[in-house]
N, C-alpha and C. Protein backbone atom coordinates (compact mmCIF):
# COMPACT_ATOMS: atom_id res chain seq x y z
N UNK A 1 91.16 6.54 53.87
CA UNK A 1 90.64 7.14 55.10
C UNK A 1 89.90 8.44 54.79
N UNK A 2 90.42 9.35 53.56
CA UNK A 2 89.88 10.55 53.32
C UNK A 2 88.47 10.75 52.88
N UNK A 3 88.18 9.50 51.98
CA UNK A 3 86.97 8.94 51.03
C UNK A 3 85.66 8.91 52.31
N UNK A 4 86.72 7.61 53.47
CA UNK A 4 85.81 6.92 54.20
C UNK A 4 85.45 8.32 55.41
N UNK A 5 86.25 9.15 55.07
CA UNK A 5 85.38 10.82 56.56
C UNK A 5 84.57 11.17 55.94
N UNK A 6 84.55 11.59 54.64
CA UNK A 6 83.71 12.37 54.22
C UNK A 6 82.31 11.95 53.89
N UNK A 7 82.49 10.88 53.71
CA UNK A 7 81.13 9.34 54.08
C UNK A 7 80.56 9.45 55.06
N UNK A 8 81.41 9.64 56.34
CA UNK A 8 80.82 9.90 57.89
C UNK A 8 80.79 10.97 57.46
N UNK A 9 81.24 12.55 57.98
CA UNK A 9 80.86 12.94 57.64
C UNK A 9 79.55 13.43 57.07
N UNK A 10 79.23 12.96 56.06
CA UNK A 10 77.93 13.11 55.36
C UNK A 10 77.06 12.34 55.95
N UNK A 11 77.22 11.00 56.44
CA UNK A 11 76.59 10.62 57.41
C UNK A 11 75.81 11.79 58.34
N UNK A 12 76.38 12.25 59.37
CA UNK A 12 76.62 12.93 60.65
C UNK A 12 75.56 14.00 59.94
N UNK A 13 76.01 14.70 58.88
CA UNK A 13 74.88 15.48 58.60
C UNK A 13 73.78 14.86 58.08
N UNK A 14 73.36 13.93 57.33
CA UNK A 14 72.01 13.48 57.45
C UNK A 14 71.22 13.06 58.47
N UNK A 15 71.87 12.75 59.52
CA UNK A 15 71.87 12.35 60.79
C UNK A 15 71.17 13.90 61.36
N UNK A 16 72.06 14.63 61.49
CA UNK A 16 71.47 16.09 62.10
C UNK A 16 70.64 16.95 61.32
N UNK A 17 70.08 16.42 59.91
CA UNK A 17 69.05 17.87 59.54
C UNK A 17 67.98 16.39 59.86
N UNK A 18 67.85 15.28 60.29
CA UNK A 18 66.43 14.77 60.29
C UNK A 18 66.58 15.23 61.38
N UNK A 19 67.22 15.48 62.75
CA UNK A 19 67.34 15.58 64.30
C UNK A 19 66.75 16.91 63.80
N UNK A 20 66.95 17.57 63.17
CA UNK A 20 66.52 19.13 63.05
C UNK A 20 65.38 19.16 62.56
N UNK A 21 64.38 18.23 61.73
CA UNK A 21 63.31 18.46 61.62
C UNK A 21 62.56 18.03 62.66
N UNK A 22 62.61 17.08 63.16
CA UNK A 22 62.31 16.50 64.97
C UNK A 22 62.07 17.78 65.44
N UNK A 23 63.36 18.56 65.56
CA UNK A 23 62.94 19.41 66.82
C UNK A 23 62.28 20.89 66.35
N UNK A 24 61.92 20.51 65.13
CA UNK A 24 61.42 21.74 64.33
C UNK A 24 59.86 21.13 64.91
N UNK A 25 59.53 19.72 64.43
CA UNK A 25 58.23 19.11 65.17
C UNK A 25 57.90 19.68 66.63
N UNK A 26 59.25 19.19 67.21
CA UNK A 26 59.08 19.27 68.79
C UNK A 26 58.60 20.89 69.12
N UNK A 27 59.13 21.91 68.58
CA UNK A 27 58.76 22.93 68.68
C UNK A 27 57.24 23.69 68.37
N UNK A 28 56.96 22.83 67.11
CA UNK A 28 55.38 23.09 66.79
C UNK A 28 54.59 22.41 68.24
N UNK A 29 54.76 21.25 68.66
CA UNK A 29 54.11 20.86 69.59
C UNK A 29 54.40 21.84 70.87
N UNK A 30 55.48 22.00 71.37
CA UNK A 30 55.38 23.10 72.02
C UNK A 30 54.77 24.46 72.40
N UNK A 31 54.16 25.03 70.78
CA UNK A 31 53.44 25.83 70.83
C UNK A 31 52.04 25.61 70.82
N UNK A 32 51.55 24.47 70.45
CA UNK A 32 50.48 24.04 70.40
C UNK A 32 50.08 24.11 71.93
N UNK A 33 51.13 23.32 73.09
CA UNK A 33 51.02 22.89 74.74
C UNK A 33 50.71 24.45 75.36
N UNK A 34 51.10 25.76 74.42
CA UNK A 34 50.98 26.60 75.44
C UNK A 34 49.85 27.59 74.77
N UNK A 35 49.52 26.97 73.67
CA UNK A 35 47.92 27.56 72.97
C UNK A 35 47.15 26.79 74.26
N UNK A 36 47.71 25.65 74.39
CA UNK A 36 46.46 24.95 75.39
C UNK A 36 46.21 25.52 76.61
N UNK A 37 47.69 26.00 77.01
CA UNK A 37 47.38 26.56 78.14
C UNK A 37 46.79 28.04 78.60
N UNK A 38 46.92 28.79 77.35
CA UNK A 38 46.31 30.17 76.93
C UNK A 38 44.84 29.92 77.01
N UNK A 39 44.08 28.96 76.98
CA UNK A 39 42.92 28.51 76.87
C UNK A 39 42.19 28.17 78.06
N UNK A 40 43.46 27.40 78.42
CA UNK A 40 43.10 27.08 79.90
C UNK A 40 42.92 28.49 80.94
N UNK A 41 43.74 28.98 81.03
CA UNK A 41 43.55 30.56 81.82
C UNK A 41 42.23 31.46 81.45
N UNK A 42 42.29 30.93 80.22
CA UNK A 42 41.21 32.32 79.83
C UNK A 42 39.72 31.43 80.03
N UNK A 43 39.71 30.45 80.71
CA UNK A 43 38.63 29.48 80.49
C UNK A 43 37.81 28.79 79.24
N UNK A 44 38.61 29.20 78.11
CA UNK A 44 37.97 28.55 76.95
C UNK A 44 38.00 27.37 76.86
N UNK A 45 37.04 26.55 75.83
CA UNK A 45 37.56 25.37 76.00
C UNK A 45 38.22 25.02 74.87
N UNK A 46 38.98 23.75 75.37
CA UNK A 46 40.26 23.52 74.95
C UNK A 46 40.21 21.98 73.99
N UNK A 47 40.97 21.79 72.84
CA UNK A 47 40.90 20.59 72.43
C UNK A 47 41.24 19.75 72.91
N UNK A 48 42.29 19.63 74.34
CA UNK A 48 42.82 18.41 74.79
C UNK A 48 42.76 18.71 76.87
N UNK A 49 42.84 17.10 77.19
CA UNK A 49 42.60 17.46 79.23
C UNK A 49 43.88 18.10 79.14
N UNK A 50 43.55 18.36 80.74
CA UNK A 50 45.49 19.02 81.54
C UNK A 50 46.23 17.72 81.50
N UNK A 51 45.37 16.60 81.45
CA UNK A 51 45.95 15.27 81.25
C UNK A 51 46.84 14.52 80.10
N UNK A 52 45.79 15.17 78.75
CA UNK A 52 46.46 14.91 77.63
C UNK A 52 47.50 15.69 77.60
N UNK A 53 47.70 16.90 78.21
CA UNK A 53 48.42 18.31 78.11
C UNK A 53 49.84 17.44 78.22
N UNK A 54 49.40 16.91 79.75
CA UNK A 54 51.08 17.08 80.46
C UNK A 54 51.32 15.69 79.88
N UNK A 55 50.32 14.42 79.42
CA UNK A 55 50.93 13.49 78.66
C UNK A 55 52.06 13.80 77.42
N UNK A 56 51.57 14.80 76.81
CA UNK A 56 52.05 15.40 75.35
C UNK A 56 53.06 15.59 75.65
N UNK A 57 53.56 16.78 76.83
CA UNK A 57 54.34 17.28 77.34
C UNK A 57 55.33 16.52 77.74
N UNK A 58 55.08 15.66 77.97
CA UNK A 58 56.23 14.04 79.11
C UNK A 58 56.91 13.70 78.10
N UNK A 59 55.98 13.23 76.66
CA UNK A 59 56.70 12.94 75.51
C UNK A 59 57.19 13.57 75.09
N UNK A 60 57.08 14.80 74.72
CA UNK A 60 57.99 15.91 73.93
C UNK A 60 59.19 16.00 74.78
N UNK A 61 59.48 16.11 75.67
CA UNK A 61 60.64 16.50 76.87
C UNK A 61 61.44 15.02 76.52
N UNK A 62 60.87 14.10 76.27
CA UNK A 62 61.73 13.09 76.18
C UNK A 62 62.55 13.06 74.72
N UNK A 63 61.45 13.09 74.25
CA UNK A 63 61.77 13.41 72.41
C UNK A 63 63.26 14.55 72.70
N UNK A 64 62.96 15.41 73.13
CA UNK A 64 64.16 17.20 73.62
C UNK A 64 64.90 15.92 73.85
N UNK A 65 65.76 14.62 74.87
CA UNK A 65 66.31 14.41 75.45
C UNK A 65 67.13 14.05 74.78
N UNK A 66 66.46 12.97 73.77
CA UNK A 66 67.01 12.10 72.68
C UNK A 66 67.61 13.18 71.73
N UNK A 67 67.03 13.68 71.27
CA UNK A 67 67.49 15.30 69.85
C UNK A 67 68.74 15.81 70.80
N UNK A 68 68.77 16.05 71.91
CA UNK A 68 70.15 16.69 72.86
C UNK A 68 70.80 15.51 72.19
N UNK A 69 70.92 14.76 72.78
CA UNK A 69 71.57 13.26 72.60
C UNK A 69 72.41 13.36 71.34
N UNK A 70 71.81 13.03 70.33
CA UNK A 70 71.95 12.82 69.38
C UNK A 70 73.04 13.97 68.56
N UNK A 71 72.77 15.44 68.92
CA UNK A 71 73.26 16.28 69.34
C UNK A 71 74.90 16.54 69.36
N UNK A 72 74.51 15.97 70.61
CA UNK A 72 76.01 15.68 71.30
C UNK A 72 76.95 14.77 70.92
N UNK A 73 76.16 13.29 70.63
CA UNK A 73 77.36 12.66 69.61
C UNK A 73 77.63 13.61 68.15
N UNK A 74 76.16 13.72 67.61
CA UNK A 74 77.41 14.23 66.07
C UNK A 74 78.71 15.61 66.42
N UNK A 75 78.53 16.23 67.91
CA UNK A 75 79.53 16.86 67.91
C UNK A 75 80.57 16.95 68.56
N UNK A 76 80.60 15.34 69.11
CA UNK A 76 82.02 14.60 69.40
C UNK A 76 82.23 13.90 68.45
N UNK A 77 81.72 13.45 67.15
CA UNK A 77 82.29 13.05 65.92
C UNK A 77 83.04 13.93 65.62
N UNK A 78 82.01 15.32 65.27
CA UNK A 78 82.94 15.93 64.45
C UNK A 78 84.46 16.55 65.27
N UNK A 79 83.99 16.77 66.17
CA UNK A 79 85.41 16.96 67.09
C UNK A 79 86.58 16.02 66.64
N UNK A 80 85.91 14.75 67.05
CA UNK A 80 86.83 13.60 66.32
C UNK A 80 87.42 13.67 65.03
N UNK A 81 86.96 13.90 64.04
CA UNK A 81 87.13 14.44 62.66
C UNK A 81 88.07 15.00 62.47
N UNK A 82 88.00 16.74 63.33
CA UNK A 82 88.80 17.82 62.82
C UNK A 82 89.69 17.40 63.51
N UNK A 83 90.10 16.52 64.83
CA UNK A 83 91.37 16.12 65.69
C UNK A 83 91.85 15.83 64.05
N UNK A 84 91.61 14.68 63.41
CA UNK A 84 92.12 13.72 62.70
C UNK A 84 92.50 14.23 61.62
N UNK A 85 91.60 15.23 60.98
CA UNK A 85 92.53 16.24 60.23
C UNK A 85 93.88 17.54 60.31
N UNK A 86 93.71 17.33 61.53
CA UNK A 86 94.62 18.18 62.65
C UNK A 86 93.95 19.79 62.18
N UNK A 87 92.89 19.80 62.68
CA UNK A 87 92.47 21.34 62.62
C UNK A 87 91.84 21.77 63.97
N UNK A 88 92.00 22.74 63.99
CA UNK A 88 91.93 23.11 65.82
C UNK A 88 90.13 22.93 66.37
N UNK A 89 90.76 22.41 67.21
CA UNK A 89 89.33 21.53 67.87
C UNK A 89 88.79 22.44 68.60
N UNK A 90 89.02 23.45 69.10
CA UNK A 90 88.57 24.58 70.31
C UNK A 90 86.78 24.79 69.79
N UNK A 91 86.64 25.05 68.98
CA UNK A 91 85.54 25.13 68.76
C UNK A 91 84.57 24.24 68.98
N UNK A 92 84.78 22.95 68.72
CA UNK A 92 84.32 21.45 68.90
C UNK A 92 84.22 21.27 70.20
N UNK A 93 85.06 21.95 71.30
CA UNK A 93 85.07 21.24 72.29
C UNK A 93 83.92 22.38 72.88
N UNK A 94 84.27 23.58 72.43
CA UNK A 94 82.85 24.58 72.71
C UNK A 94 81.29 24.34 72.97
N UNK A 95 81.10 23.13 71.41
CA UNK A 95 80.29 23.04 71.25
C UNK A 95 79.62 21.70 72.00
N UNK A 96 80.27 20.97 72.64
CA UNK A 96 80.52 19.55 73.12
C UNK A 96 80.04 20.23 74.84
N UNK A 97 80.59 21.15 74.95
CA UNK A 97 80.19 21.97 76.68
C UNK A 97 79.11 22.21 76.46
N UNK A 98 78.55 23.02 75.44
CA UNK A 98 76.78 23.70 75.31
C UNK A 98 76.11 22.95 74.97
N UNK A 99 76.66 21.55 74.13
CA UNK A 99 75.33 20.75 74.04
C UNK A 99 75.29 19.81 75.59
N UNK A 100 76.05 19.56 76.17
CA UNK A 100 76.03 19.15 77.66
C UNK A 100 75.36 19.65 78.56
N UNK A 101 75.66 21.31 78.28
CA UNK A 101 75.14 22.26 79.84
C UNK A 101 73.33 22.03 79.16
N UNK A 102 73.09 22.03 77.64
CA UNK A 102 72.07 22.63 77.22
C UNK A 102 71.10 20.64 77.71
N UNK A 103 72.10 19.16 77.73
CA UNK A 103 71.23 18.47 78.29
C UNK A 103 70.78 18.26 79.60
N UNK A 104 72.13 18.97 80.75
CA UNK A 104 71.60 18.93 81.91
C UNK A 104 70.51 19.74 82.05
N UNK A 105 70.37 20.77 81.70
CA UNK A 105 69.08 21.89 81.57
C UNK A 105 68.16 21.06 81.78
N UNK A 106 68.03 20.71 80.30
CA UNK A 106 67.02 19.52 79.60
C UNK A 106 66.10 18.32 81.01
N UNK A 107 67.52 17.95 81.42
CA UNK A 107 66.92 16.93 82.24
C UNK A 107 66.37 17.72 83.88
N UNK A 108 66.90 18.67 84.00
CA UNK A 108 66.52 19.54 84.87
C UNK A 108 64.87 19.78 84.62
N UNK A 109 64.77 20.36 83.78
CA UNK A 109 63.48 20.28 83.42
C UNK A 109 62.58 19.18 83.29
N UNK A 110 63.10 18.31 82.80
CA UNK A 110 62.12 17.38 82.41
C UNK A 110 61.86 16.53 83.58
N UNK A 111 62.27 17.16 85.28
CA UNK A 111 62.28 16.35 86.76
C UNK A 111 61.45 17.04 86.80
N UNK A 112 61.53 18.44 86.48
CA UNK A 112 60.59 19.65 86.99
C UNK A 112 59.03 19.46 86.69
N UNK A 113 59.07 19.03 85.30
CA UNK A 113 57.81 18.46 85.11
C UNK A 113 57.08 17.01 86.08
N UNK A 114 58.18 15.97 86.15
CA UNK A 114 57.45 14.92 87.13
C UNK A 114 56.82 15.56 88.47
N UNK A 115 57.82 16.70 88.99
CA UNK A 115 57.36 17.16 90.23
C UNK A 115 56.01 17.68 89.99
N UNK A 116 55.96 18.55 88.94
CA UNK A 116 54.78 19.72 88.72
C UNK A 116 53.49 19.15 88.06
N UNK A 117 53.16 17.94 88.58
CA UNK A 117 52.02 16.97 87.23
C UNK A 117 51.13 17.58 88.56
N UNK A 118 51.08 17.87 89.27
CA UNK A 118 49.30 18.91 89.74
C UNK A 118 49.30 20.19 89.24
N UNK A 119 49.98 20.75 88.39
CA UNK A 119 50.09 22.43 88.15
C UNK A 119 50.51 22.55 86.92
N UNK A 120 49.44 22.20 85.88
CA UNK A 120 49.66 22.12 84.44
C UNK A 120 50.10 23.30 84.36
N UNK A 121 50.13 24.48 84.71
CA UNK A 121 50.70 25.88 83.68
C UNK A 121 51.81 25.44 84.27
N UNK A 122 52.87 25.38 85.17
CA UNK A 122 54.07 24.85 85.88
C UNK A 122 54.76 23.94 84.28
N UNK A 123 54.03 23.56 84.24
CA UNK A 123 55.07 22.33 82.94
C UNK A 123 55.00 23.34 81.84
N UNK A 124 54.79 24.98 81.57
CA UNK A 124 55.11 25.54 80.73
C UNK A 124 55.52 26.48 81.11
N UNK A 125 55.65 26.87 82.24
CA UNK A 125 56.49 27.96 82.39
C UNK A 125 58.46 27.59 82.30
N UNK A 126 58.68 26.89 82.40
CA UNK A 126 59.38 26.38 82.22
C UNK A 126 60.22 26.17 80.32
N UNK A 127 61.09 27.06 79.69
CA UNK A 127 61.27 26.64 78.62
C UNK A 127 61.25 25.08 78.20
N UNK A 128 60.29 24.94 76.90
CA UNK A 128 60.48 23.63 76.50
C UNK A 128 61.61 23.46 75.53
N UNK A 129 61.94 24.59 74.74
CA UNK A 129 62.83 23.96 73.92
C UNK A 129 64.29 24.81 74.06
């Protein structure tokens, strides 16, 4: 059983540094959505529509949903884990609340955007990540 955690385990973390380069992605795109929109205000022109904007935008928020997701199981694994080693879970369960509160956010937002598809700066005022 000891062999086969540390397998998961190691799992769980290869699992979470690719989720972490994702949202290292997700974040470059993010800044890219609000170069666009810096452009947009100042009337320059811009490499992409308010169309492509908030397309980009729809996807990235979904991409955020899945990375929460994903998230959240590896840290009811590991919760699971330290139960099973009998080491105090308080922390686990800490982290199991903030990645929760941090997906309702998430999906909070990502309504905010369906509502706000006439008011492209609206889909960035709003934290994306």
């Amino acid at each position: 059983m000891n062999n086969n955690t540390e397998k998961y385990e190691l799992q769980l973390l290869y699992i979470s540094q690719v989720a972490s380069i994702i949202f290292i992605i997700i974040s470059l795109i993010a800044i890219f959505l609000t170069h666009h929109d810096i452009k947009v205000l100042k009337h320059e022109k811009t490499l992409i529509t308010d169309e492509e904007s908030y397309n980009i935008s729809y996807f990235n928020r979904i991409l955020i949903i899945i990375i929460l997701l994903i998230f959240l199981y590896i840290s009811d694994e590991n919760r699971k884990i330290a139960k099973l080693k009998g080491k105090d879970i308080r922390p686990f369960n800490l982290q199991e609340i903030a990645s929760v509160l941090t997906l309702i956010a998430s999906l909070i937002i990502f309504y905010s955007l369906k509502l706000s598809k006439k008011s492209p700066l609206a889909q960035e005022l709003n934290p994306i990540i």
